[in-house]
Protein backbone atom coordinates (compact mmCIF):
# COMPACT_ATOMS: atom_id res chain seq x y z
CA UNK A 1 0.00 0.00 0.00
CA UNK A 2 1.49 3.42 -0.97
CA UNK A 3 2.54 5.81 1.95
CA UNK A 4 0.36 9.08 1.89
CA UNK A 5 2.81 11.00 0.38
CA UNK A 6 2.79 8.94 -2.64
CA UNK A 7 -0.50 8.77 -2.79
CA UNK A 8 -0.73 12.74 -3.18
CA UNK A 9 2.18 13.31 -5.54
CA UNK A 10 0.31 11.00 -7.72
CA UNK A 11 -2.91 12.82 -7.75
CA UNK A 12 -1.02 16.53 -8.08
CA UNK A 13 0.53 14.73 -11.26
CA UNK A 14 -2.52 13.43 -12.18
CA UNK A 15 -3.93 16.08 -12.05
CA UNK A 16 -1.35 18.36 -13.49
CA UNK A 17 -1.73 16.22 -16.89
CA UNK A 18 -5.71 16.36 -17.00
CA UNK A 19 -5.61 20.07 -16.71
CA UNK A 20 -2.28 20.44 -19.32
CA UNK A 21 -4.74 17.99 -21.61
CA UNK A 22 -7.23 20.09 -21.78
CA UNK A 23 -5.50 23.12 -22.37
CA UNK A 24 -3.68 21.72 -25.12
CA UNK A 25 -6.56 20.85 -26.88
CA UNK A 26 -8.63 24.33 -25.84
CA UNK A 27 -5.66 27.03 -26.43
CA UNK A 28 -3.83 27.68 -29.61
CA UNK A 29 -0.33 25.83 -29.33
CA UNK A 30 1.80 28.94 -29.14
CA UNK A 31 0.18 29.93 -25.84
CA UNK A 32 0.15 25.93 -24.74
CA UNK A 33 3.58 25.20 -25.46
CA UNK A 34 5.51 26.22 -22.02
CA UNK A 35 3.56 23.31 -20.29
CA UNK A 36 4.28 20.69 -22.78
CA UNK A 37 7.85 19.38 -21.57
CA UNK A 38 6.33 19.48 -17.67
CA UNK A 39 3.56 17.60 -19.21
CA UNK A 40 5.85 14.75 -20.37
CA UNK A 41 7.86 15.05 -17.50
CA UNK A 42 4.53 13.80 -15.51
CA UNK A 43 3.34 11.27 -18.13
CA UNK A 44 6.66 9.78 -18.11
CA UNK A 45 6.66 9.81 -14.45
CA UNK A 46 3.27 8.59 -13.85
CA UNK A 47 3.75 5.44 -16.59
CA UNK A 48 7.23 4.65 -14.40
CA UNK A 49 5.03 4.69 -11.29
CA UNK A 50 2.74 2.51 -12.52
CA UNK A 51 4.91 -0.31 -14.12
């Protein structure tokens, strides 16, 4: 069972990479594109954690 503190790093990731999601599909790309490389950084992240 995951410690608390793993438990809410995952859901501030989580929810870090809904909320980047959306934007990237709502904004134009130019406005988007600062939160792209955190965005991987968290997918990348979250796959490891789950694997």
């Amino acid at each position: 069972m995951p410690s608390p503190a793993d438990t809410l790093s995952l859901l501030v990731a989580v929810e870090f990479v809904v909320m980047a999601s959306f934007l990237l599909l709502v904004a134009p790309l130019d406005v988007a594109a600062p939160v792209l490389p955190l965005l991987l950084v968290f997918l990348i992240a979250i796959h490891r954690y789950r694997s």
